[in-house]
Each structure stands twice: as structure tokens, then as C-alpha cells.
C-alpha atoms as a PDB file:
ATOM      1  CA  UNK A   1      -6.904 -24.654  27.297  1.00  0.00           C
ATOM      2  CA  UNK A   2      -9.025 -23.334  24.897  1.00  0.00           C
ATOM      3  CA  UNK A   3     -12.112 -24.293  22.984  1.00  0.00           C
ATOM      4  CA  UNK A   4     -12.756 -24.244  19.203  1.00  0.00           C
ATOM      5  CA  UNK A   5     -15.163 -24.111  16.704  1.00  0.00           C
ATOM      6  CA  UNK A   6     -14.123 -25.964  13.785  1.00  0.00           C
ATOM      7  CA  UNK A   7     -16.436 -24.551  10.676  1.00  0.00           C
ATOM      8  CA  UNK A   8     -15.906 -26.226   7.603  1.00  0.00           C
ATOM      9  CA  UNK A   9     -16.385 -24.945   3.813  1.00  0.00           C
ATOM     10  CA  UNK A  10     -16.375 -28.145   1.173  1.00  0.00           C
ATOM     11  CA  UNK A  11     -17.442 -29.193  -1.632  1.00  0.00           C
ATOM     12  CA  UNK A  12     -15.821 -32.646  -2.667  1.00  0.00           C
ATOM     13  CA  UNK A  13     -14.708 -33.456   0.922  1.00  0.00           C
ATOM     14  CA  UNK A  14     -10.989 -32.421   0.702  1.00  0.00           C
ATOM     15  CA  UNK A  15     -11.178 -29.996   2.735  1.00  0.00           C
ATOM     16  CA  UNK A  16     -13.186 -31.892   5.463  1.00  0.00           C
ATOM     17  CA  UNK A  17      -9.873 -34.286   6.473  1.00  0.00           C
ATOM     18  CA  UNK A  18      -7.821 -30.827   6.356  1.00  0.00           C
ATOM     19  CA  UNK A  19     -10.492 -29.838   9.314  1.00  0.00           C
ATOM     20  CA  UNK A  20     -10.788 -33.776  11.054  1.00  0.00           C
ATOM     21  CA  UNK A  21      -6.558 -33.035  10.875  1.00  0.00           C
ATOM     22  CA  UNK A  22      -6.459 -30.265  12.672  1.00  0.00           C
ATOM     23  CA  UNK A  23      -9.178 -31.472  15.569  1.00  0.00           C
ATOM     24  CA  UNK A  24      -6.808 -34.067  15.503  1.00  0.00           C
ATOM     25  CA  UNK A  25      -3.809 -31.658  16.434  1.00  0.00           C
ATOM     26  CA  UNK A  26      -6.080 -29.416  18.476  1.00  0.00           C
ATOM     27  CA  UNK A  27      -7.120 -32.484  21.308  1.00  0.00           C
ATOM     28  CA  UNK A  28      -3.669 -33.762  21.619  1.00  0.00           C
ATOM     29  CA  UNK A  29      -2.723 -29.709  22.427  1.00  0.00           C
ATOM     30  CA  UNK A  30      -5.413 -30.454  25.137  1.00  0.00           C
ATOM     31  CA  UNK A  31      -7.890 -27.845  23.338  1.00  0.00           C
ATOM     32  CA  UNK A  32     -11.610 -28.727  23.345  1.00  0.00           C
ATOM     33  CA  UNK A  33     -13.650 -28.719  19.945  1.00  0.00           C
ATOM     34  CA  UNK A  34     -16.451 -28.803  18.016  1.00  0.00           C
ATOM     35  CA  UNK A  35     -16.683 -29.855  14.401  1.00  0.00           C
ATOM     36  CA  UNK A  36     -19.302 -28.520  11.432  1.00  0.00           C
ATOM     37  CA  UNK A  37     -19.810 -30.491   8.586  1.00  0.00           C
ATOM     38  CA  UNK A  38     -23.137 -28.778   8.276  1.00  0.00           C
ATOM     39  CA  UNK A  39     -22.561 -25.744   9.973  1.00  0.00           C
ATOM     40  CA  UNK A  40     -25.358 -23.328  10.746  1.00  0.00           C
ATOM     41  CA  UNK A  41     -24.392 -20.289  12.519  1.00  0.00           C
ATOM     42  CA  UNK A  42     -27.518 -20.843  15.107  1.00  0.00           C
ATOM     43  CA  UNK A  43     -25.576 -24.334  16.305  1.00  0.00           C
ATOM     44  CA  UNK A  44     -22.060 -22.269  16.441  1.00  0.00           C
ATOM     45  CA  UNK A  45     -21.345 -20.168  19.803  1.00  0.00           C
ATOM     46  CA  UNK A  46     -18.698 -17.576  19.852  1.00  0.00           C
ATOM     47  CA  UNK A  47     -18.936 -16.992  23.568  1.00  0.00           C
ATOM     48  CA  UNK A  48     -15.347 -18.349  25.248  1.00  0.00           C
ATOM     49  CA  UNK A  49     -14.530 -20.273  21.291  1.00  0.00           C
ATOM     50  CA  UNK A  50     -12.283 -19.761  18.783  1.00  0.00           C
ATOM     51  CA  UNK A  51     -13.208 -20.628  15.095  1.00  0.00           C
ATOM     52  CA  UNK A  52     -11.524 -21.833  12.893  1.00  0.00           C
ATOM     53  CA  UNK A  53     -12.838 -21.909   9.332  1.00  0.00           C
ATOM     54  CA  UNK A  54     -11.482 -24.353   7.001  1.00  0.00           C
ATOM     55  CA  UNK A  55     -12.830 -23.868   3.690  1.00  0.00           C
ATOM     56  CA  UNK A  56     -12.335 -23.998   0.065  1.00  0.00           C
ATOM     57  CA  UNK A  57     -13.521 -21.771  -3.028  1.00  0.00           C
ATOM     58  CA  UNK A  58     -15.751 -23.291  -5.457  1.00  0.00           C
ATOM     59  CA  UNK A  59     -16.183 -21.773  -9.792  1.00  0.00           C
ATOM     60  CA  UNK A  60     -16.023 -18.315  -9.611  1.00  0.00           C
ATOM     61  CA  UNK A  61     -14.540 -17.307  -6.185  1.00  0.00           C
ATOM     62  CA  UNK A  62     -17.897 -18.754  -4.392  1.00  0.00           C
ATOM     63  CA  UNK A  63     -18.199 -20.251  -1.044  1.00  0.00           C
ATOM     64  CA  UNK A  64     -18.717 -23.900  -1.078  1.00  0.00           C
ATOM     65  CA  UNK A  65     -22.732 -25.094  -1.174  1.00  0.00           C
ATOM     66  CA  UNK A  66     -22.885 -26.587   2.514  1.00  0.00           C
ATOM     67  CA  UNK A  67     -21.206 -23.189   3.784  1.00  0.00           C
ATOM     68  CA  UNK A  68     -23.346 -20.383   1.723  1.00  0.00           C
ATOM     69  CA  UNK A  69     -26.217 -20.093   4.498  1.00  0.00           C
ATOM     70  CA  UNK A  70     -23.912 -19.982   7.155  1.00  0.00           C
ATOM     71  CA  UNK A  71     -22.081 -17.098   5.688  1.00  0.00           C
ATOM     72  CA  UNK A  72     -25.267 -15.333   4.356  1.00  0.00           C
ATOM     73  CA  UNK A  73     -26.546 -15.687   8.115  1.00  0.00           C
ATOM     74  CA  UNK A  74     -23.540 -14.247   9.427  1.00  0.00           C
ATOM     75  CA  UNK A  75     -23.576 -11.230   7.077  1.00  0.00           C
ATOM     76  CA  UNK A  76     -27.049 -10.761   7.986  1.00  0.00           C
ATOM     77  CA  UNK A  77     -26.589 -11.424  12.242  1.00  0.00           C
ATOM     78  CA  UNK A  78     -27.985  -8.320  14.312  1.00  0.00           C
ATOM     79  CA  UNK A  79     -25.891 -10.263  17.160  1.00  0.00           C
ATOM     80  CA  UNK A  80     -22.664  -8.704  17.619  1.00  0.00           C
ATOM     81  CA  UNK A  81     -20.490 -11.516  18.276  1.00  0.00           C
ATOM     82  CA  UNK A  82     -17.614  -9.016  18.748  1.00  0.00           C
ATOM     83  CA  UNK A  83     -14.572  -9.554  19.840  1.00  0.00           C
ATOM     84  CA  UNK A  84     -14.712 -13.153  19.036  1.00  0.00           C
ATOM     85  CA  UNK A  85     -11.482 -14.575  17.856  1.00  0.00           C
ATOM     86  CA  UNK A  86     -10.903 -16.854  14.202  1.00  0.00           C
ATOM     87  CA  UNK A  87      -8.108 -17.973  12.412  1.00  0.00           C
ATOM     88  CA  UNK A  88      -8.628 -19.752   8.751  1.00  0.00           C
ATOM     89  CA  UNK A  89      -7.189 -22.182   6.205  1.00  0.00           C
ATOM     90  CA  UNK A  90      -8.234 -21.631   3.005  1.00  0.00           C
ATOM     91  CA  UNK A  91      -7.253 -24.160   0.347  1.00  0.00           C
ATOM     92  CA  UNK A  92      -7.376 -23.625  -3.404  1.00  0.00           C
ATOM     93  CA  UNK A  93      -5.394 -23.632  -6.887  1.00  0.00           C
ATOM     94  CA  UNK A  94      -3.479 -21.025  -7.757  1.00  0.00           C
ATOM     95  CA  UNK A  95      -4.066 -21.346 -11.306  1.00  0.00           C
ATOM     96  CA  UNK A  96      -6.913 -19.610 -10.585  1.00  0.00           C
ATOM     97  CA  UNK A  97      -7.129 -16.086 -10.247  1.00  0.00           C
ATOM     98  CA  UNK A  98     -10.049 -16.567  -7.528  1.00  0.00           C
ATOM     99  CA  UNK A  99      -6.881 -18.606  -5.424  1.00  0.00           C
ATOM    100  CA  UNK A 100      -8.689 -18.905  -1.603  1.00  0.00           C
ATOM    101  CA  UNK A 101     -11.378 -16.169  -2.305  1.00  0.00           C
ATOM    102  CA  UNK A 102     -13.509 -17.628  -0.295  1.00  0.00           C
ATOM    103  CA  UNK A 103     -10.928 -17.819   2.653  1.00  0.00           C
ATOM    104  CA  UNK A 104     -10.233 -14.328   1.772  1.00  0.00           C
ATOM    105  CA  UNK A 105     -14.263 -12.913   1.563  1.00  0.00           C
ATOM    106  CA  UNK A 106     -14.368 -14.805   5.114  1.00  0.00           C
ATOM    107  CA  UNK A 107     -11.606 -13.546   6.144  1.00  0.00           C
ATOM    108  CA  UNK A 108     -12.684  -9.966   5.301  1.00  0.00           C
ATOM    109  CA  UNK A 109     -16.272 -10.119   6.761  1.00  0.00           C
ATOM    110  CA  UNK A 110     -14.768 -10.943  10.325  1.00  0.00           C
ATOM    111  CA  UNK A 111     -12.422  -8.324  10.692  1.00  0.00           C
ATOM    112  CA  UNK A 112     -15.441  -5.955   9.331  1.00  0.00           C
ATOM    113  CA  UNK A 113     -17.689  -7.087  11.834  1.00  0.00           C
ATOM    114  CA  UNK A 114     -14.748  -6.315  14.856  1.00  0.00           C
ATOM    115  CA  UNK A 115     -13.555 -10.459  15.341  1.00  0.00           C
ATOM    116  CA  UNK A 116      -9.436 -10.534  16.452  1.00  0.00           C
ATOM    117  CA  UNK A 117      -7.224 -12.485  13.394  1.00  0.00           C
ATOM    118  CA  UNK A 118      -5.536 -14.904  15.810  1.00  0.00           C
ATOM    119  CA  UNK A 119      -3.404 -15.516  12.843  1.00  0.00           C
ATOM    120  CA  UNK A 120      -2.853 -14.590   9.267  1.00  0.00           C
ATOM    121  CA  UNK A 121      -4.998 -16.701   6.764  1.00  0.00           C
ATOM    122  CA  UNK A 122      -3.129 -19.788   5.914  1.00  0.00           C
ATOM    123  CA  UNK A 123      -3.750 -20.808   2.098  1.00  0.00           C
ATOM    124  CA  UNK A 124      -2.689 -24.224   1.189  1.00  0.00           C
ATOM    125  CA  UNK A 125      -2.160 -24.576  -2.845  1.00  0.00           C
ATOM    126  CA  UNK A 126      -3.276 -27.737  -4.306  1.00  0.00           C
ATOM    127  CA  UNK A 127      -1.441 -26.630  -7.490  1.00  0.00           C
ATOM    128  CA  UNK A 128       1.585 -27.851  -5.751  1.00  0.00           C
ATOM    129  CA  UNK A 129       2.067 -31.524  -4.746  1.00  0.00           C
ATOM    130  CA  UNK A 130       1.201 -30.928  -1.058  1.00  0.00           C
ATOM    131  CA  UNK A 131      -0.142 -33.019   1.659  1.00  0.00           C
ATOM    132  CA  UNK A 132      -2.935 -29.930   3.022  1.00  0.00           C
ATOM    133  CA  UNK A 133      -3.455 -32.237   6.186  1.00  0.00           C
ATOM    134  CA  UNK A 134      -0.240 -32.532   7.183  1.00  0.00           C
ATOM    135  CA  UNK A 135       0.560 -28.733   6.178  1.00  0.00           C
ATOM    136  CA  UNK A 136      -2.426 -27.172   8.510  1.00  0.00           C
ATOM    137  CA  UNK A 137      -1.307 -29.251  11.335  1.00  0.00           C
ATOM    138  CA  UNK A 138       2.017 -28.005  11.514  1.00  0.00           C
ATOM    139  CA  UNK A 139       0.326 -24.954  10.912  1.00  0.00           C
ATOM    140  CA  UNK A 140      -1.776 -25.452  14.242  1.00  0.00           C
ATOM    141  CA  UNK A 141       1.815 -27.087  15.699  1.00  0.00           C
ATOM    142  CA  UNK A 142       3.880 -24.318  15.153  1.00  0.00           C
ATOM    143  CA  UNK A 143       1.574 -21.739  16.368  1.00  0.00           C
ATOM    144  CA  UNK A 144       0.187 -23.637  19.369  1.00  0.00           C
ATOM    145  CA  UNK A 145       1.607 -20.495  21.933  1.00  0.00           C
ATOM    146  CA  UNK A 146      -0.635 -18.329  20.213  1.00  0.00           C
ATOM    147  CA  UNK A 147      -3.839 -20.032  20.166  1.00  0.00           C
END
């Protein structure tokens, strides 16, 4: 099976369970995986893994505060970690106009830097009553051929 790298983007901690959820979904699929709380991209191999970025947007369209190094060292990597694959679930409120930005910037940067989009972006709207940790694991569920 394959092995992930769970990278996760929070500020008040929602968005942590959405990522414990889907490592949840991810071991009883028989993948192997990592999970960052904390993550700094020195820790995080790409070689043989598959991240997946779980994050939220914070104000203005900005990353949350324990992801902002991680993606400021990743725009700034000389190490071309090309053709790694990622797939991401960005959550947010869509009575915002800055709805998943951060998902989206993400998102954006990989492709730029030559990563394969295992899947589209999943955004999960907290505007509507949802469960997000039951949504991204029949997220994961439904596309477990693919992964």
C-alpha cells in the first residue's frame, strides 16, 4: 500500500481531528502514515509518500500560524521534490470571499513546482451544518482506488 504524509494547517484545532480522521481511514485501507501537527518541511520526505495537506485559512486568506514556515520553506526549497504526489482538504466558510484560500495558494504552489494532483482539492464548508470528519473520510473512502 502506500505511505502518506499527513501535513496539517490549524489554527483552533478543527482541522487537526479532520487530519487524525482521515489517518484513521488511511490505516484501516492498510496505508502507512505520518502525522504533522508541527510540520517542518525538513521532518517531511516526499521520496515513495503522498501528502496530504489538511488545512484551513485564517483572516485574510492566510495560512494558519503553525503552517506559515512550512510553506515559506517550501516556496523557498532548491530541492526539487518533483514528481511527488498530494491531494488536499481545505476547510473554510464560504461567507468569506477568501473560502479555502489557503487550500487553494497550496494547492497552486504544488502544481507550480511539477507535484501530480492525486485528486481535486476537496473544500469542506463550515457554513453548512457538516460533520468535516466524517465528510473527508468518505472522501478518502470513496477514492481509495486512486490513492
Amino acid at each position: 500500500m502506500s505511505s502518506f504524509q499527513i501535513i496539517v494547517g490549524s489554527m483552533l484545532g478543527g482541522t487537526e481531528y479532520v487530519a487524525e480522521a482521515c489517518e484513521e481511514t488511511l490505516l484501516a485501507l492498510n496505508h502507512q502514515t505520518t502525522l504533522h501537527l508541527q510540520p517542518e518541511l525538513a521532518q517531511i520526505t516526499s521520496d515513495n509518500h503522498t501528502w496530504l495537506i489538511c488545512t484551513s485559512t485564517h483572516g485574510a486568506g492566510d495560512f494558519p500560524d503553525n503552517i506559515q514556515k512550512f510553506v515559506e520553506d517550501l516556496r523557498n526549497s532548491a530541492i526539487d521534490l518533483s514528481p511527488s504526489k498530494f491531494m488536499i482538504i481545505a476547510i473554510g466558510d464560504s461567507n468569506y470571499d477568501t473560502f479555502c484560500k489557503a487550500g487553494f495558494d497550496l494547492n497552486n504552489l504544488l502544481i507550480s513546482m511539477g507535484w501530480v494532483e492525486m485528486l481535486p482539492i476537496k473544500t469542506l464548508d463550515m457554513r453548512e451544518e457538516i460533520d468535516p470528519e466524517d465528510l473527508a473520510q468518505q472522501w478518502i473512502e470513496k477514492n481509495k482506488d486512486l490513492l
